[in-house]
N, C-alpha and C. Protein backbone atom coordinates (compact mmCIF):
# COMPACT_ATOMS: atom_id res chain seq x y z
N UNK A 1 6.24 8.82 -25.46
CA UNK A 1 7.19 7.77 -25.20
C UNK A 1 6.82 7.07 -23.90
N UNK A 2 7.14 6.15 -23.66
CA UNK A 2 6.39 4.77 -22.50
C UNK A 2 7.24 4.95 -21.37
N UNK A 3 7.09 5.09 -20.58
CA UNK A 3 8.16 5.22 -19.13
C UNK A 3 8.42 4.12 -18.82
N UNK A 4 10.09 3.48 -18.75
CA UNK A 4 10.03 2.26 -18.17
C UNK A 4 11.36 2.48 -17.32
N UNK A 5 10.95 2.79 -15.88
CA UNK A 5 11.37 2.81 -15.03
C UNK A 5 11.36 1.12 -13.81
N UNK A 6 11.08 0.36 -14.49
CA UNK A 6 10.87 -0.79 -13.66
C UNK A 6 9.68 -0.86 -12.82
N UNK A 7 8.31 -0.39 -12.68
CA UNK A 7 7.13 -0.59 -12.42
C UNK A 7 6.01 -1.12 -13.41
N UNK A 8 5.31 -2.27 -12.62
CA UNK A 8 4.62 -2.51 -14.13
C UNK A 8 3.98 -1.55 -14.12
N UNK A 9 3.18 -1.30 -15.36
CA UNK A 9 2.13 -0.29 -16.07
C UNK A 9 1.17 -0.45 -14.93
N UNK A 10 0.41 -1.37 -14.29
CA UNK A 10 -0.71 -1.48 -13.79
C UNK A 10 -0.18 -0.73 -12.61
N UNK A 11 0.60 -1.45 -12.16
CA UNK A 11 1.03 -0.96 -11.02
C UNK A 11 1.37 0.54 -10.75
N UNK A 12 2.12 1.54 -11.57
CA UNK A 12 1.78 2.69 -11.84
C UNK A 12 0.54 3.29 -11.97
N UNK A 13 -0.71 2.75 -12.34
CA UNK A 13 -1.63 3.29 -12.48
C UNK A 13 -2.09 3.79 -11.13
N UNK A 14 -1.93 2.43 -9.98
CA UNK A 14 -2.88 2.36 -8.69
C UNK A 14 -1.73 3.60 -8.26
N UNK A 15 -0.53 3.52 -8.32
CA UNK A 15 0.78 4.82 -8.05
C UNK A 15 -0.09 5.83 -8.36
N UNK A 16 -0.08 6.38 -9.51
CA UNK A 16 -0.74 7.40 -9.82
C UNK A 16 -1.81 8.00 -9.17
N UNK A 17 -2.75 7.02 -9.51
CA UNK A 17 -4.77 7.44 -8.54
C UNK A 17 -3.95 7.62 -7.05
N UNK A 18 -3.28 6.92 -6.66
CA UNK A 18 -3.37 7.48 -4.93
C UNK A 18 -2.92 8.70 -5.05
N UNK A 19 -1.65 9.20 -5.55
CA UNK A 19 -0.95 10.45 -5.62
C UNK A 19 -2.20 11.41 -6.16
N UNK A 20 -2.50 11.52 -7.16
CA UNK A 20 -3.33 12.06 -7.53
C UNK A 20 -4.74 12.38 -6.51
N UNK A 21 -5.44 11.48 -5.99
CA UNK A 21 -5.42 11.84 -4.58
C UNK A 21 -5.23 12.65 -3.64
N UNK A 22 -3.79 12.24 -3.56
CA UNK A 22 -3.30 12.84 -2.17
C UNK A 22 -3.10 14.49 -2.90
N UNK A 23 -2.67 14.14 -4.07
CA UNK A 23 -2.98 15.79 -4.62
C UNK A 23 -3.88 16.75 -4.56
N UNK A 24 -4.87 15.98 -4.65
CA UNK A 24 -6.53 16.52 -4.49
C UNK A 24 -6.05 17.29 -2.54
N UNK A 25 -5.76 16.23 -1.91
CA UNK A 25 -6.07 16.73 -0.46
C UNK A 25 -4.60 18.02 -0.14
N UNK A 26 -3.55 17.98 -1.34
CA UNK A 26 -2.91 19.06 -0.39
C UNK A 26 -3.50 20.33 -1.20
N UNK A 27 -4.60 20.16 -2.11
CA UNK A 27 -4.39 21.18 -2.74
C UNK A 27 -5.99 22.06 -1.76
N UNK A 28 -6.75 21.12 -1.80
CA UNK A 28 -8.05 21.29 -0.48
C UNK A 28 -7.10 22.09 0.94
N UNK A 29 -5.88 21.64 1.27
CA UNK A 29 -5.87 22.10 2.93
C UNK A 29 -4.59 23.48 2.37
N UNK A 30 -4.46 22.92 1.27
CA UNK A 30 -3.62 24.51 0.47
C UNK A 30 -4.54 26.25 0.55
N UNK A 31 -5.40 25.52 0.00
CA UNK A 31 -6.75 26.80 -0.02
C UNK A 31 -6.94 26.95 1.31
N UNK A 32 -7.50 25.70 1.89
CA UNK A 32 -7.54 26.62 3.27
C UNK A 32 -6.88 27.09 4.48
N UNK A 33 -5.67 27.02 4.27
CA UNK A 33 -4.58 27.30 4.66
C UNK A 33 -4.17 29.03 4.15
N UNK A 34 -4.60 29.51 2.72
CA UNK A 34 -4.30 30.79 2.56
C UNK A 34 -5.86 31.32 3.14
N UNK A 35 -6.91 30.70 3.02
CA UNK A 35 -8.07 31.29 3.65
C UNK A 35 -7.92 31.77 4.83
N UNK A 36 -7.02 30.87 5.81
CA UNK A 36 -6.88 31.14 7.09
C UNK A 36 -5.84 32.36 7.56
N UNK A 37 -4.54 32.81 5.80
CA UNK A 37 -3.69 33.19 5.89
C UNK A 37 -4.15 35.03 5.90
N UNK A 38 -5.74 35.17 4.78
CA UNK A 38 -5.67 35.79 4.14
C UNK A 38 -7.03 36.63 5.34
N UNK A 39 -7.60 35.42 6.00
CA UNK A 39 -8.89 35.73 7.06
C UNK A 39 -9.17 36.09 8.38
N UNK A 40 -7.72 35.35 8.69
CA UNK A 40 -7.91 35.61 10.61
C UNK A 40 -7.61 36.53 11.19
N UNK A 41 -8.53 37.13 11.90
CA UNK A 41 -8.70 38.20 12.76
C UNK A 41 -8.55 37.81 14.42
N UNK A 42 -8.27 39.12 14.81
CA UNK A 42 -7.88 38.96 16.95
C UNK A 42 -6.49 39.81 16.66
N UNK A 43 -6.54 39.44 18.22
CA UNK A 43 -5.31 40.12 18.50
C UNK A 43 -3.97 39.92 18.22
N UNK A 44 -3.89 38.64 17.69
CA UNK A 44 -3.07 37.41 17.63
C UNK A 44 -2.63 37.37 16.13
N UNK A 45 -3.46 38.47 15.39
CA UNK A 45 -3.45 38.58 13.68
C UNK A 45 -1.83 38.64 13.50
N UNK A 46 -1.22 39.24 13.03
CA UNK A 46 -0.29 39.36 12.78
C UNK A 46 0.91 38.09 12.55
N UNK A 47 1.00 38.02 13.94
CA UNK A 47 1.76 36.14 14.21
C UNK A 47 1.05 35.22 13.71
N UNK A 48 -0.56 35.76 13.52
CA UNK A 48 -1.19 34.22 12.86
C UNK A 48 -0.99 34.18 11.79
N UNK A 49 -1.35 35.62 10.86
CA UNK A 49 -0.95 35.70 9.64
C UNK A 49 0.67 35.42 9.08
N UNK A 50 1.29 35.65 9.87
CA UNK A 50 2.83 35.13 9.10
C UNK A 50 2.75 33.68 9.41
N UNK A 51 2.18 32.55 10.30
CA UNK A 51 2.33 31.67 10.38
C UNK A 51 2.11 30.75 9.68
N UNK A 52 0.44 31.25 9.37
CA UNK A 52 -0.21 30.44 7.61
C UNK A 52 0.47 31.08 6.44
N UNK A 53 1.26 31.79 6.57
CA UNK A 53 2.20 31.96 4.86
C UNK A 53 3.17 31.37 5.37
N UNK A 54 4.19 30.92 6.21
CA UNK A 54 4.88 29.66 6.43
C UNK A 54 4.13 28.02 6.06
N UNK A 55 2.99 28.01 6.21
CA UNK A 55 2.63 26.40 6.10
C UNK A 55 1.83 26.67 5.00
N UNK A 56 0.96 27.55 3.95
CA UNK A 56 0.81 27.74 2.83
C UNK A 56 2.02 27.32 2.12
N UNK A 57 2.78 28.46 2.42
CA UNK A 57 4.21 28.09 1.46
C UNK A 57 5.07 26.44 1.93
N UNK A 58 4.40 26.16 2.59
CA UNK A 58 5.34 24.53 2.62
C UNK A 58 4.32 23.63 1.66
N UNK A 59 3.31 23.94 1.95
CA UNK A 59 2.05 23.07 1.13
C UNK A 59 2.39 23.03 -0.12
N UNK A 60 2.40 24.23 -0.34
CA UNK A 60 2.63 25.07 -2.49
C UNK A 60 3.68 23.91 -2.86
N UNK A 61 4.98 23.76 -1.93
CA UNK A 61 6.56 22.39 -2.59
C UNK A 61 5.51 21.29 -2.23
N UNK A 62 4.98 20.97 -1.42
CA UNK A 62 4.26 19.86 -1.49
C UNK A 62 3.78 19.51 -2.89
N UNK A 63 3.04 20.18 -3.41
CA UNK A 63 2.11 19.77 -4.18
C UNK A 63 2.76 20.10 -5.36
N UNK A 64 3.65 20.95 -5.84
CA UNK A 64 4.85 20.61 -6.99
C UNK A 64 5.09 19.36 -6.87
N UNK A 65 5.92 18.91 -5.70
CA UNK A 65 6.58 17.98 -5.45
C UNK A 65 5.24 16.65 -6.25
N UNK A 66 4.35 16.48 -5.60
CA UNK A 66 3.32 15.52 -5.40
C UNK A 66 3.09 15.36 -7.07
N UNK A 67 3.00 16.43 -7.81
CA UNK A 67 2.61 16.75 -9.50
C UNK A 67 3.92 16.00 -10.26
N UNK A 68 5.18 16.55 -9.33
CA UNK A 68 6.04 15.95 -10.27
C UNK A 68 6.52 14.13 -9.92
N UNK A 69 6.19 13.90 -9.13
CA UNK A 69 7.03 12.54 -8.57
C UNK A 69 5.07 11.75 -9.74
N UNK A 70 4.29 12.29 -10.26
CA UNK A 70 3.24 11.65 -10.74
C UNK A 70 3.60 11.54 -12.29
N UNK A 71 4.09 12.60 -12.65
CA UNK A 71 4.81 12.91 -13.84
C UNK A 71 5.83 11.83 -14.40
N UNK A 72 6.69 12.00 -12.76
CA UNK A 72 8.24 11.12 -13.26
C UNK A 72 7.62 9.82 -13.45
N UNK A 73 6.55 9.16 -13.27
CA UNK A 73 6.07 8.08 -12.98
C UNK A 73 5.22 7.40 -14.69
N UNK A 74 5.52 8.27 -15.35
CA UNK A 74 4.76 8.46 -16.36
C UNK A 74 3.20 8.75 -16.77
N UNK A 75 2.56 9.69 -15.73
CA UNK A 75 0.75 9.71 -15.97
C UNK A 75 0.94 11.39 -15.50
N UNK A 76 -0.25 11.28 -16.22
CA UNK A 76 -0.79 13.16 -15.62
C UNK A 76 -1.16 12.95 -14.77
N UNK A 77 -1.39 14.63 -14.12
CA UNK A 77 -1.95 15.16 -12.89
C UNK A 77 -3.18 15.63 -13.12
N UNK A 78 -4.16 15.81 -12.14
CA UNK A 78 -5.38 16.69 -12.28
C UNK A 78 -4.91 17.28 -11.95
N UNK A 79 -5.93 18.33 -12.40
CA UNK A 79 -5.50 19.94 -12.69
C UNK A 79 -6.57 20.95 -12.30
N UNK A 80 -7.62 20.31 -12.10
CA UNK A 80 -8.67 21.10 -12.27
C UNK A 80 -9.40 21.17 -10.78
N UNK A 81 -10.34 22.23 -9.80
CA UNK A 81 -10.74 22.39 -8.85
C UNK A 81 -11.71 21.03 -8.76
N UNK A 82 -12.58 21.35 -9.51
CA UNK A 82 -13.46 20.66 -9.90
C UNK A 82 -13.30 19.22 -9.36
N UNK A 83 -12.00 18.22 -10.30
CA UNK A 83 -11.51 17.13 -10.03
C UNK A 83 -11.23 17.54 -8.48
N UNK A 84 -10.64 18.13 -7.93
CA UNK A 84 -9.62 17.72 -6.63
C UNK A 84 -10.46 17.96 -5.55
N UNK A 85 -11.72 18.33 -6.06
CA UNK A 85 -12.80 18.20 -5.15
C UNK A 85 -14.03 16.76 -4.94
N UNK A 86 -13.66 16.14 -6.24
CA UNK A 86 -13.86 14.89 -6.53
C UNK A 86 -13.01 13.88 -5.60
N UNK A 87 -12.19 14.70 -6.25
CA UNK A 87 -10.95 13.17 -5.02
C UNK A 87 -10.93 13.23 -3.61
N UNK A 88 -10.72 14.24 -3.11
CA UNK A 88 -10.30 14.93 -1.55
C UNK A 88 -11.31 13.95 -1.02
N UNK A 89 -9.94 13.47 0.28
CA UNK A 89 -10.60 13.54 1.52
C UNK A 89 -11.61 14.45 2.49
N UNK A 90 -10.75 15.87 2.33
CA UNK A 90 -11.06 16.39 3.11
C UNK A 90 -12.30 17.52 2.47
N UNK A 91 -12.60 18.39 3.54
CA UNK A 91 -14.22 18.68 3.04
C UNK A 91 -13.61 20.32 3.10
N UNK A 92 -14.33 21.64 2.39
CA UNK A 92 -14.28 22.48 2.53
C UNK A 92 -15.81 23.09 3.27
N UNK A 93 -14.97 23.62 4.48
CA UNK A 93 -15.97 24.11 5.64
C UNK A 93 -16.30 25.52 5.45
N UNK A 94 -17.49 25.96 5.84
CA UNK A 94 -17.43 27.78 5.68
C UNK A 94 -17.75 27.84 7.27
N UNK A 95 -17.10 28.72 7.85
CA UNK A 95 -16.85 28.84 9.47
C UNK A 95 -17.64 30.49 9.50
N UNK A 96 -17.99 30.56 10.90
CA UNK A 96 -18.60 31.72 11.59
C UNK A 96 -17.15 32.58 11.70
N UNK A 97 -17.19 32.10 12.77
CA UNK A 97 -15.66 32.90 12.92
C UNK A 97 -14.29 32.69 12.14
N UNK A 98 -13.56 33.73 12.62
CA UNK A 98 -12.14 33.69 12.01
C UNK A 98 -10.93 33.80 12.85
N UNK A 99 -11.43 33.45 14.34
CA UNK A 99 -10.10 33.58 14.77
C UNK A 99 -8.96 32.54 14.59
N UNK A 100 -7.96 32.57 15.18
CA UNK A 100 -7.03 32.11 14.59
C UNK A 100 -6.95 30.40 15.60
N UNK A 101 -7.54 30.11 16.48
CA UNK A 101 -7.96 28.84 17.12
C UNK A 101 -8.99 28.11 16.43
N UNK A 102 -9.96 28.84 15.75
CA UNK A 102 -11.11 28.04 14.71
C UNK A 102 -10.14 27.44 14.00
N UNK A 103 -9.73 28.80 12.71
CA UNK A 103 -8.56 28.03 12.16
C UNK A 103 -7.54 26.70 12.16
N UNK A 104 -6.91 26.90 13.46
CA UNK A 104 -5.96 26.02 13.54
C UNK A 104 -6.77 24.78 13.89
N UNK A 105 -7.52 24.91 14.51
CA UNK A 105 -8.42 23.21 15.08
C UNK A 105 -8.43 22.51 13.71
N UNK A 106 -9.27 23.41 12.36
CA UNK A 106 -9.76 22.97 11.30
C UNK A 106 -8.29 22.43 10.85
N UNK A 107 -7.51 23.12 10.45
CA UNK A 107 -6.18 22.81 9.44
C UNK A 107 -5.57 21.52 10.08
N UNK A 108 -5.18 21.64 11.81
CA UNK A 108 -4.65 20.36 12.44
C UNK A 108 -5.43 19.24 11.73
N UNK A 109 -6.56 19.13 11.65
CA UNK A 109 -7.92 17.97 11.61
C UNK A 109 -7.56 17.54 10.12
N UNK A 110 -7.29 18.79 9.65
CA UNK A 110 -6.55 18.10 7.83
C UNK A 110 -5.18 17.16 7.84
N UNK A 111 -4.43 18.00 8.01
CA UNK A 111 -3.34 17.68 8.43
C UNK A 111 -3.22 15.83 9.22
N UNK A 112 -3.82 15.95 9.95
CA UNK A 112 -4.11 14.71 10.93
C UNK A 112 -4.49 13.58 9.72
N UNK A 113 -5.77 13.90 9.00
CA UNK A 113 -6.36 13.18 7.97
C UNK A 113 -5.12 12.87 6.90
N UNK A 114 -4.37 14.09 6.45
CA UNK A 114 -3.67 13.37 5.45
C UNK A 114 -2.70 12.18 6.09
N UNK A 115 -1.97 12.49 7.51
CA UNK A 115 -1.01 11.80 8.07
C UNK A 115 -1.62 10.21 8.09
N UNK A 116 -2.51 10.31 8.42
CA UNK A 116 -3.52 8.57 8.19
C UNK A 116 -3.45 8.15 7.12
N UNK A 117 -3.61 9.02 6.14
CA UNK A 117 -3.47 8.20 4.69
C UNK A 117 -2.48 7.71 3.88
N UNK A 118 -1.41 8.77 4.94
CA UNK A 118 -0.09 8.69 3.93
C UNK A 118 0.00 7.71 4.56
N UNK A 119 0.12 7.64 5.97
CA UNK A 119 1.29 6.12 6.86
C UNK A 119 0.02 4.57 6.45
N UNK A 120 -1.10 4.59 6.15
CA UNK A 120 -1.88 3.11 5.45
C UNK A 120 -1.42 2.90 4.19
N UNK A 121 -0.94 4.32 3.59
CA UNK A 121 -0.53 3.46 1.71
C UNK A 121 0.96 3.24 1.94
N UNK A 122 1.77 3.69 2.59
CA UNK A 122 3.17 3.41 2.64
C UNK A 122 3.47 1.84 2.18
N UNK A 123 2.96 1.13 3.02
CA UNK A 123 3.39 -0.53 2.56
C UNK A 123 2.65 -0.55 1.33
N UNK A 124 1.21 -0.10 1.12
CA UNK A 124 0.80 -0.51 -0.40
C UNK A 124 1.43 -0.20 -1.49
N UNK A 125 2.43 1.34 -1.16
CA UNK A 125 3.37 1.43 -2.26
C UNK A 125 4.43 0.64 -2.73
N UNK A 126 4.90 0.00 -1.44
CA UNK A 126 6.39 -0.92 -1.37
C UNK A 126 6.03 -2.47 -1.70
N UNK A 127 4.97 -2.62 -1.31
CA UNK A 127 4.56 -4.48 -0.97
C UNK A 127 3.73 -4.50 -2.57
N UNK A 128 2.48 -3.84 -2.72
CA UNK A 128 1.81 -4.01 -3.79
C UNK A 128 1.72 -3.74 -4.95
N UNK A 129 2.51 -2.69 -5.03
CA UNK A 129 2.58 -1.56 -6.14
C UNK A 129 3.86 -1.69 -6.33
N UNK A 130 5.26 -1.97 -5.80
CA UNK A 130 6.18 -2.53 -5.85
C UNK A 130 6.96 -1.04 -6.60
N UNK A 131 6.60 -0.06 -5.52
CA UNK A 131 7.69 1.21 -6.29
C UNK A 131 7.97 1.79 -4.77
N UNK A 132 9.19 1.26 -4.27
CA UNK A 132 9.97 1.78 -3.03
C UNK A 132 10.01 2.96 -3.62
N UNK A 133 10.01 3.61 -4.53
CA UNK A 133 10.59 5.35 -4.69
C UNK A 133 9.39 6.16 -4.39
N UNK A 134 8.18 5.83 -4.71
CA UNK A 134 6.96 6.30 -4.40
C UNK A 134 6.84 6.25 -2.86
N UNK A 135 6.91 5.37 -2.38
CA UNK A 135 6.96 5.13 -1.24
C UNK A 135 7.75 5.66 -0.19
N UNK A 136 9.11 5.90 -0.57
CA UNK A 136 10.22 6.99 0.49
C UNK A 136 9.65 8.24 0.08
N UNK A 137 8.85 8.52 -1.21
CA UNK A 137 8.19 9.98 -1.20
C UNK A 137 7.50 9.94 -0.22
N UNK A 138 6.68 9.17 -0.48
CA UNK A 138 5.05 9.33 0.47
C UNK A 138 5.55 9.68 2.26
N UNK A 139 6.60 9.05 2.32
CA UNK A 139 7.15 8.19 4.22
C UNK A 139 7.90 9.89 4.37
N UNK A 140 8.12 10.80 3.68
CA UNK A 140 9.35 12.13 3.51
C UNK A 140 7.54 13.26 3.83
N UNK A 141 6.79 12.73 3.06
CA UNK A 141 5.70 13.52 3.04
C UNK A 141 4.41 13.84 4.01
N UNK A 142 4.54 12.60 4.99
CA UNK A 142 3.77 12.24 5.98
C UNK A 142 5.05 13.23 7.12
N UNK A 143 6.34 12.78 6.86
CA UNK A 143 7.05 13.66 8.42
C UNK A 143 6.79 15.07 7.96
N UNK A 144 6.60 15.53 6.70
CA UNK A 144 6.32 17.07 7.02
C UNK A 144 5.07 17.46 7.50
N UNK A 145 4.20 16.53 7.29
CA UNK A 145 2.90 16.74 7.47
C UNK A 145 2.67 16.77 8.82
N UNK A 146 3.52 15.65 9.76
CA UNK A 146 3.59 15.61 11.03
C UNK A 146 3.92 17.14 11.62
N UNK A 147 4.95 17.19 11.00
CA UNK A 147 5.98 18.06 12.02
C UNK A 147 4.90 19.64 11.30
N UNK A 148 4.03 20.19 10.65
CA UNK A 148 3.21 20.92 10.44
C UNK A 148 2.19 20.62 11.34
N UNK A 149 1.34 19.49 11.78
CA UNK A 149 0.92 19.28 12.60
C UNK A 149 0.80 19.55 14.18
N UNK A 150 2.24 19.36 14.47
CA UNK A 150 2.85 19.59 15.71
C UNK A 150 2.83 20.70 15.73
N UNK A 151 3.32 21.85 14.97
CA UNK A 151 3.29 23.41 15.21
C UNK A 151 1.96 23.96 15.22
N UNK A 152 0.93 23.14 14.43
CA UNK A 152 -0.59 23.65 14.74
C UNK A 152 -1.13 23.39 16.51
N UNK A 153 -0.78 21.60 16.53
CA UNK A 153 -1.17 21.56 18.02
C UNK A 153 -0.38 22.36 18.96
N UNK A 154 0.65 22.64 18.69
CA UNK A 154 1.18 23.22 20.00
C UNK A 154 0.54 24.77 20.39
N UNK A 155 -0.34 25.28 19.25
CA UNK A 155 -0.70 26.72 19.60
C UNK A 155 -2.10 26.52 20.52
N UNK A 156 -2.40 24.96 20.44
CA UNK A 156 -4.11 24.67 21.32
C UNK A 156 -3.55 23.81 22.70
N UNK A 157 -2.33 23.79 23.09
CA UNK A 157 -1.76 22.99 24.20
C UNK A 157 -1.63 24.54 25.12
C-alpha cells in the first residue's frame, strides 16, 4: 500500500537515503561503542565499562528509532553490515591500545562527525524535502548526540 502522508514520493526518497545513512553511521559508532564496552582495560575499567553500556544502550533507541521514522516514511531500511559500511561516514579503526582515553578520543570524533551531519541536513529536511517531521527527528537526534558528546569530552578535560 502507497504511504501518503503529504510528502512527495521523490522527496521521501532523498528522506530516506539520508536516514538510511545516518543509519549506516549509528550503527558503525554502535559497534564501536560495545568494542570499547566489551575492550577497555586500566585501572579505570570498571567505570569505563559501565559507561559504554550507557551510550551503547542509547545508540541501540537510536537506531530503532532511525529504522522506524524510515519505515513510517514508507521505504526500507538497510539491514545488512555490508551496506552500512557502504554508507558510513565514519571509518572502522583497529587501535593498539585499549585504554579507555584511546577509546573515548575515537567515539567523541564519531559522535562530533555525526553532529555535523545531522545540524547541515536539518534545513534540507524542512526547506527541500519539505518533511518538518523528519526534520524535528533529525534536530531531537543531533541534541542526544551532543549531550553524548559532552560526557565523552568531559572525561579528556
Amino acid at each position: 500500500m502507497k504511504t501518503q502522508i503529504g510528502i512527495k514520493p521523490e522527496d521521501s526518497v532523498q528522506v530516506a537515503d539520508s536516514l538510511n545513512k545516518l543509519l549506516a553511521d549509528e550503527h558503525v559508532l554502535y559497534i564501536k561503542t560495545r568494542n570499547a564496552h566489551w575492550n577497555v582495560v586500566g585501572p579505570d575499567f570498571f567505570a569505563q565499562h559501565t559507561f559504554f553500556e550507557g551510550q551503547y544502550g542509547q545508540l541501540e533507541k537510536i537506531i530503532d528509532d532511525v529504522a522506524e521514522r524510515i519505515r513510517a516514511i514508507g521505504h526500507y531500511t538497510e539491514g545488512t553490515m555490508e551496506d552500512f559500511l557502504k554508507l558510513t561516514q565514519l571509518n572502522e579503526k583497529s587501535r593498539e591500545e585499549n585504554d579507555s582515553l584511546s577509546f573515548i578520543k575515537d567515539l567523541l570524533e564519531d559522535h562530533e562527525s555525526v553532529i555535523i551531519e545531522l545540524r547541515e541536513n536539518i534545513n534540507r529536511f524542512a526547506n527541500d524535502w519539505h518533511d518538518v517531521g523528519s526534520c524535528d527527528f533529525i534536530t531531537g537526534l543531533m541534541e542526544i548526540h551532543e549531550k553524548m558528546a559532552w560526557m565523552l569530552r568531559s572525561h579528556l578535560q
